[in-house]
PDB file of N, CA and C in Angstrom:
ATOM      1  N   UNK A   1     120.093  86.956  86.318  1.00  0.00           N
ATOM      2  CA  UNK A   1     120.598  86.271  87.498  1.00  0.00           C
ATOM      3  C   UNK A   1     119.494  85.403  88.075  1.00  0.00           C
ATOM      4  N   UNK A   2     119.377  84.365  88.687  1.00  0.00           N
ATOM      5  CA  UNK A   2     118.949  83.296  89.082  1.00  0.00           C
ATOM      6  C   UNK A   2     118.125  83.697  90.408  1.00  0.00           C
ATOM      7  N   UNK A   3     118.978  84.822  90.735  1.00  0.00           N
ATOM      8  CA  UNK A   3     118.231  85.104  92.015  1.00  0.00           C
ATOM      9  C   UNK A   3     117.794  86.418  92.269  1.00  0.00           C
ATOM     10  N   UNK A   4     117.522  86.828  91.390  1.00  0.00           N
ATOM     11  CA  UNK A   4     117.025  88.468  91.181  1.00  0.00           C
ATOM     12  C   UNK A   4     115.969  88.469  91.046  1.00  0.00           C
ATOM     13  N   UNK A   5     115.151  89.436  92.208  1.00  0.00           N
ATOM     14  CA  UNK A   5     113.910  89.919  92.440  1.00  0.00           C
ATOM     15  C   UNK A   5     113.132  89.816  91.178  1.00  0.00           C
ATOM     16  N   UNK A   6     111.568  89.671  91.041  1.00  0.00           N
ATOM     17  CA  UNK A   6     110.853  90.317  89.868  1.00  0.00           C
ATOM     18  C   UNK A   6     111.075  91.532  90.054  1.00  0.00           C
ATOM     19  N   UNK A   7     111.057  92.451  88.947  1.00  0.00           N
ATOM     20  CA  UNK A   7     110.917  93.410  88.795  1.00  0.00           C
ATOM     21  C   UNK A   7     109.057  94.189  88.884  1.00  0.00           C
ATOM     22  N   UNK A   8     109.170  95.404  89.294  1.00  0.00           N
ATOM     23  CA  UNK A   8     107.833  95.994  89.157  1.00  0.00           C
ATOM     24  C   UNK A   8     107.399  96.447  88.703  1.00  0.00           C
ATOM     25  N   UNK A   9     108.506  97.753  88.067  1.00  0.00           N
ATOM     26  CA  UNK A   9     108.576  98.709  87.210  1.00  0.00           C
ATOM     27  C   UNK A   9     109.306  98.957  86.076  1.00  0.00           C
ATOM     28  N   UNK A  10     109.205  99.231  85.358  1.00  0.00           N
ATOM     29  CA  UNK A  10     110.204  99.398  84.116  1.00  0.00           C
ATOM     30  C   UNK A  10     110.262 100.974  83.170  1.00  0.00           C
ATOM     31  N   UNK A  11     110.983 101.962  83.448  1.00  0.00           N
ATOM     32  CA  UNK A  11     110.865 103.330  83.088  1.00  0.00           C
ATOM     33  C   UNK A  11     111.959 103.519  81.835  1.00  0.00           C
ATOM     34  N   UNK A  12     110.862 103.620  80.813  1.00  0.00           N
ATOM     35  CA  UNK A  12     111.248 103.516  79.328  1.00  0.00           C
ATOM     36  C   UNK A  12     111.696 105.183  78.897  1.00  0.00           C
ATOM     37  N   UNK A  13     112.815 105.320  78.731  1.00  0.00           N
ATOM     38  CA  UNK A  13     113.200 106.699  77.972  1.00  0.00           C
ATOM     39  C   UNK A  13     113.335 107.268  77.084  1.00  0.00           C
ATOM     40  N   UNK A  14     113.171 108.232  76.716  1.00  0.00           N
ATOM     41  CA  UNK A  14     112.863 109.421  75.112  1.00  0.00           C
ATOM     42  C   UNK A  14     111.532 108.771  74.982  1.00  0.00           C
ATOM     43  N   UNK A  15     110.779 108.255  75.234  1.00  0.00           N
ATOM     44  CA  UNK A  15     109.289 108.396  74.547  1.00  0.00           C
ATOM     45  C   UNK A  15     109.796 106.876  73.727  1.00  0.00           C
ATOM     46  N   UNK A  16     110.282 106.040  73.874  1.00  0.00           N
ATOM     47  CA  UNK A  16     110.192 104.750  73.514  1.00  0.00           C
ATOM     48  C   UNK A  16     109.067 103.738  73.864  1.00  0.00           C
ATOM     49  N   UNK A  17     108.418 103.196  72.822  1.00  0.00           N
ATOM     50  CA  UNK A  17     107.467 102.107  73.156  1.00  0.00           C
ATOM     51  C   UNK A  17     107.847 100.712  72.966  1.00  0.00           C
ATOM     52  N   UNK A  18     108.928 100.545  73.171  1.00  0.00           N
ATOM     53  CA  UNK A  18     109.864  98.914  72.675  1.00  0.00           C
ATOM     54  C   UNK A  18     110.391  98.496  74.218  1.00  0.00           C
ATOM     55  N   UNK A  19     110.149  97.075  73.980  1.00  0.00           N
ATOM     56  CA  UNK A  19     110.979  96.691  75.327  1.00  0.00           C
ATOM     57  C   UNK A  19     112.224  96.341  74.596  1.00  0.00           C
ATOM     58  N   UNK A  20     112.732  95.868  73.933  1.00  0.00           N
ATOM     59  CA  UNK A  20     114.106  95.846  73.528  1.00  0.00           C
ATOM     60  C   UNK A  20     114.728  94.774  74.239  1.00  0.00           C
ATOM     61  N   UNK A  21     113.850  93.556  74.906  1.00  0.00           N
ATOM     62  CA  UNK A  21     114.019  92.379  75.255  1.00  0.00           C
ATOM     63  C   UNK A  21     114.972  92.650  76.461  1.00  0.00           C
ATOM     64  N   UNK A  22     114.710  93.710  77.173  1.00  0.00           N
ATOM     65  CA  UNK A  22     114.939  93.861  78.391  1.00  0.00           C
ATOM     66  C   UNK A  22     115.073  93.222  79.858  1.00  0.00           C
ATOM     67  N   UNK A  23     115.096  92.567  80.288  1.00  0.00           N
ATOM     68  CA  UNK A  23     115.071  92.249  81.510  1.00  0.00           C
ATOM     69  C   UNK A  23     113.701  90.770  81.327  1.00  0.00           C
ATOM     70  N   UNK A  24     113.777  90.262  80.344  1.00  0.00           N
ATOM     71  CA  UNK A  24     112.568  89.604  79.550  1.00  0.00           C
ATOM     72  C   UNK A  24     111.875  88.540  80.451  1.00  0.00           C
ATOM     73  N   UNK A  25     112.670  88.044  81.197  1.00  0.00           N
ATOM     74  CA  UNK A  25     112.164  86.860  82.080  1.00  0.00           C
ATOM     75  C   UNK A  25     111.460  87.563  83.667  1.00  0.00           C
ATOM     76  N   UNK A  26     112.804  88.481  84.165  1.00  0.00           N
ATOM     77  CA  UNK A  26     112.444  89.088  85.294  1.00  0.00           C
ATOM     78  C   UNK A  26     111.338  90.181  85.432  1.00  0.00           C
ATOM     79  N   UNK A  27     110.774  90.917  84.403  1.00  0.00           N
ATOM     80  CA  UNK A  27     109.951  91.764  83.853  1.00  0.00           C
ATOM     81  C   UNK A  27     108.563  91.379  83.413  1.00  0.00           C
ATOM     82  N   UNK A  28     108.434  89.970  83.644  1.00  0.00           N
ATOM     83  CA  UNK A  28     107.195  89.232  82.824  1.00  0.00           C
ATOM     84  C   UNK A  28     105.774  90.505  83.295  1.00  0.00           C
ATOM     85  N   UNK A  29     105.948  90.563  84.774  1.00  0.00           N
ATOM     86  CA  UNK A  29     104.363  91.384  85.210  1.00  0.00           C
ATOM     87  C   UNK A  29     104.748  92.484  85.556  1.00  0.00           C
ATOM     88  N   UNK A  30     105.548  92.965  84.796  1.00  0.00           N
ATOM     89  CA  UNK A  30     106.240  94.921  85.140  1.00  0.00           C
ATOM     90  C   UNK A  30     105.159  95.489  84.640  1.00  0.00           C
ATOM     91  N   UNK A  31     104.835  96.579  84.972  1.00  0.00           N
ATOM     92  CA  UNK A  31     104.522  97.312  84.415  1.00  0.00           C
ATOM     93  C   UNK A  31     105.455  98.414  83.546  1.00  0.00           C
ATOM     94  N   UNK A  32     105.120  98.685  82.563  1.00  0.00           N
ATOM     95  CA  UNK A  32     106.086  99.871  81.589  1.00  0.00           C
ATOM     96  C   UNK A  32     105.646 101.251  81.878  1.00  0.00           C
ATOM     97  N   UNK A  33     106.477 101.902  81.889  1.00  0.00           N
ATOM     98  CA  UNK A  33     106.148 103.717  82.224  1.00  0.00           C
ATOM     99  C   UNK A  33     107.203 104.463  81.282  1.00  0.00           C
ATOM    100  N   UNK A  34     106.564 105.278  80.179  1.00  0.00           N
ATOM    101  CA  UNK A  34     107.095 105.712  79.091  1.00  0.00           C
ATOM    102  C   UNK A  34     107.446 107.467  79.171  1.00  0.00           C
ATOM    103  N   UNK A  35     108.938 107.816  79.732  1.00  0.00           N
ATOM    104  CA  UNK A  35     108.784 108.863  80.021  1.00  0.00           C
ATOM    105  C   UNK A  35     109.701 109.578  78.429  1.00  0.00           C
ATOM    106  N   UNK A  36     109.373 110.975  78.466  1.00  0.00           N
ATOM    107  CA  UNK A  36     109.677 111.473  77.168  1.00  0.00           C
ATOM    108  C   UNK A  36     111.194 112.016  77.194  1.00  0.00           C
ATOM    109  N   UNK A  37     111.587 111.976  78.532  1.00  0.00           N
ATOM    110  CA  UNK A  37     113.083 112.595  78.809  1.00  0.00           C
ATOM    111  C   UNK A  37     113.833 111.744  78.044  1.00  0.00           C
ATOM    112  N   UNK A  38     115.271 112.247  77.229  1.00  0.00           N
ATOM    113  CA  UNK A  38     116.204 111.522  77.235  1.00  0.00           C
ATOM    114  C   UNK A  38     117.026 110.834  78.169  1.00  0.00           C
ATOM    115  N   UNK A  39     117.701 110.355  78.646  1.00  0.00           N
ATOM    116  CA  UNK A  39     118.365 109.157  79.384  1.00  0.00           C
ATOM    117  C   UNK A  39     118.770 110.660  80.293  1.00  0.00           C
ATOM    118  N   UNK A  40     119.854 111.458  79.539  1.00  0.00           N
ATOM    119  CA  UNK A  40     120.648 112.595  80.344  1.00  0.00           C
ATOM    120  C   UNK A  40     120.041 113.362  81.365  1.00  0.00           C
ATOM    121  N   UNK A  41     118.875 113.560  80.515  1.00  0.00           N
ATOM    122  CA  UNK A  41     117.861 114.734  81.221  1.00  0.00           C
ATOM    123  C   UNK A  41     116.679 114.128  82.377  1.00  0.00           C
ATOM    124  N   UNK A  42     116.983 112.422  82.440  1.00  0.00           N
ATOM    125  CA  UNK A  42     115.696 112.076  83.245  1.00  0.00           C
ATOM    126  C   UNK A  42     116.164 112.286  84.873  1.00  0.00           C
ATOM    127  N   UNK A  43     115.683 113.258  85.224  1.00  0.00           N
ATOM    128  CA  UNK A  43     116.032 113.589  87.132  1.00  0.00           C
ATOM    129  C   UNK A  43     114.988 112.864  87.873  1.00  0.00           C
ATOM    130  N   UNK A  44     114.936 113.524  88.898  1.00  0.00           N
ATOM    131  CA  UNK A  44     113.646 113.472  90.163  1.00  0.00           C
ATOM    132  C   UNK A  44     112.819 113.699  90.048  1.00  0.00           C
ATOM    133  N   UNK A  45     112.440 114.827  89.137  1.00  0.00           N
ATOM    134  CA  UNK A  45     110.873 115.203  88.967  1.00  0.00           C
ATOM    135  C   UNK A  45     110.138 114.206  87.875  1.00  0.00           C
ATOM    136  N   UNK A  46     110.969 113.901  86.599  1.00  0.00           N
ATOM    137  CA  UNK A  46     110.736 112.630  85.919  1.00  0.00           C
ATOM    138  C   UNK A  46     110.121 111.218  86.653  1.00  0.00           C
ATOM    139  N   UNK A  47     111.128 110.885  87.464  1.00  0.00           N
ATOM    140  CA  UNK A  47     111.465 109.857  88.151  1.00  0.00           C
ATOM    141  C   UNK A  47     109.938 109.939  88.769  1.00  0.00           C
ATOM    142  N   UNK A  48     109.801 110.780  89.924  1.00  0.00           N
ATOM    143  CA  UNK A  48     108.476 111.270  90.971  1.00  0.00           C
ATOM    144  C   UNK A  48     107.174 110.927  89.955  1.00  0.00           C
ATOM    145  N   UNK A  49     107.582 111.282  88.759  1.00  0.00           N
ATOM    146  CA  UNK A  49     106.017 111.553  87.740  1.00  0.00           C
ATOM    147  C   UNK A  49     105.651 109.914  87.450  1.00  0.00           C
ATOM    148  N   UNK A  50     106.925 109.250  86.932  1.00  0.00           N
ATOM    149  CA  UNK A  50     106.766 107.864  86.330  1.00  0.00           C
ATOM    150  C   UNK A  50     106.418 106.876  87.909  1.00  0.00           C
ATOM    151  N   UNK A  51     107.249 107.164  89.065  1.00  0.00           N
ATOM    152  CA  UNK A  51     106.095 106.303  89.852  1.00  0.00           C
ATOM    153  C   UNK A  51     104.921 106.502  90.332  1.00  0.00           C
ATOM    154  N   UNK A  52     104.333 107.988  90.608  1.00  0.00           N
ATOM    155  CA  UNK A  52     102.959 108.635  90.550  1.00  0.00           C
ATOM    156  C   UNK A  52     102.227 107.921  89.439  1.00  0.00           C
ATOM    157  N   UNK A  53     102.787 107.516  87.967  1.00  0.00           N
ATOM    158  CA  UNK A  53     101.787 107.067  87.071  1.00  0.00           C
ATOM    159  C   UNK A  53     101.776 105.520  87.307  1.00  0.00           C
ATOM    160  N   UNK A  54     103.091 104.956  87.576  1.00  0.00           N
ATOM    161  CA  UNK A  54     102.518 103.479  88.252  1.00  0.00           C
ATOM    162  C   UNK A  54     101.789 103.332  89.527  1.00  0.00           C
ATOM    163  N   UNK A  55     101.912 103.717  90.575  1.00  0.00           N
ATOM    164  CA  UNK A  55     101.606 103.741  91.760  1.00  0.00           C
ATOM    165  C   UNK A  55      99.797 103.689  90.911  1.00  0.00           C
ATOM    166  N   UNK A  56      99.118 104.548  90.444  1.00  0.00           N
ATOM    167  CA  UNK A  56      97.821 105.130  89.885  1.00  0.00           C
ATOM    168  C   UNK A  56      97.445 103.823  89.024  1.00  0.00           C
ATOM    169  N   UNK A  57      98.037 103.054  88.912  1.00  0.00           N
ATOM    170  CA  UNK A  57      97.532 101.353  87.842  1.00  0.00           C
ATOM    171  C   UNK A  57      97.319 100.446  88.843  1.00  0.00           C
ATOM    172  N   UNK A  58      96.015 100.120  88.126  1.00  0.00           N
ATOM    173  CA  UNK A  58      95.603  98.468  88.877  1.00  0.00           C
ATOM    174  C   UNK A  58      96.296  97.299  88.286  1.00  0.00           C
ATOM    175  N   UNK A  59      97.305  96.743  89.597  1.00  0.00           N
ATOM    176  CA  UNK A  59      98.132  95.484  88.277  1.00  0.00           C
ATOM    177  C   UNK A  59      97.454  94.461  88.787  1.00  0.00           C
ATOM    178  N   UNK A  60      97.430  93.608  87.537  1.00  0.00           N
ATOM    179  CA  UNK A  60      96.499  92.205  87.749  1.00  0.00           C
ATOM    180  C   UNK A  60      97.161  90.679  87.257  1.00  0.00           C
ATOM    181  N   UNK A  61      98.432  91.268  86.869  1.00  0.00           N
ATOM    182  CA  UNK A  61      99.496  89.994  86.924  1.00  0.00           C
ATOM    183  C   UNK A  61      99.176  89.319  86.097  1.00  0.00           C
ATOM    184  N   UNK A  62      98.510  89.220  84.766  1.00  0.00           N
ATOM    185  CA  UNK A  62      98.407  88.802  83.240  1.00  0.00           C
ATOM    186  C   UNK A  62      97.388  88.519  83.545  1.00  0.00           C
ATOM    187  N   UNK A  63      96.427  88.394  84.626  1.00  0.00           N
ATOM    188  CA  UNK A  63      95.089  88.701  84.486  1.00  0.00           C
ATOM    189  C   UNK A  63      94.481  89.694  83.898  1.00  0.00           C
ATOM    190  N   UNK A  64      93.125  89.493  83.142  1.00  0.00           N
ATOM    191  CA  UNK A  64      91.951  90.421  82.505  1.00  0.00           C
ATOM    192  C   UNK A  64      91.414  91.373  83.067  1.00  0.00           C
TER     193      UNK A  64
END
C-alpha cells in the first residue's frame, strides 16, 4: 500500500532464515527476529522474547 508505515520489525517463524520477499519495499530497514515457534504455537511469551531481542539491537538504517 502506498501509504503504509515502514515497518520495524519483522518476526520470522519455525526457525526460518528467508525473507520470502515479504513486505520487500516496506521492510527495507526492519530488523528480522527469528523465533523457533511454529506459526500455531507463537503466544506472548514468544512475542515478549522477539521484541526484548529487538528492542537489545543498535539499528543504523543500512548504515555500517
Amino acid at each position: 500500500a502506498p501509504h503504509a508505515e515502514d515497518v520495524d520489525v519483522v518476526i520470522r517463524t519455525a526457525g526460518e532464515m528467508r525473507l520470502s520477499n515479504f513486505l520487500t519495499w516496506h521492510a527495507t530497514y526492519a530488523e528480522y527476529v527469528c523465533a523457533t515457534e511454529l506459526w500455531p504455537e507463537f503466544g506472548i511469551g514468544p512475542y515478549h522474547t522477539a521484541l526484548r531481542e529487538f528492542q537489545g539491537r543498535e539499528r543504523r538504517f543500512g548504515g555500517v
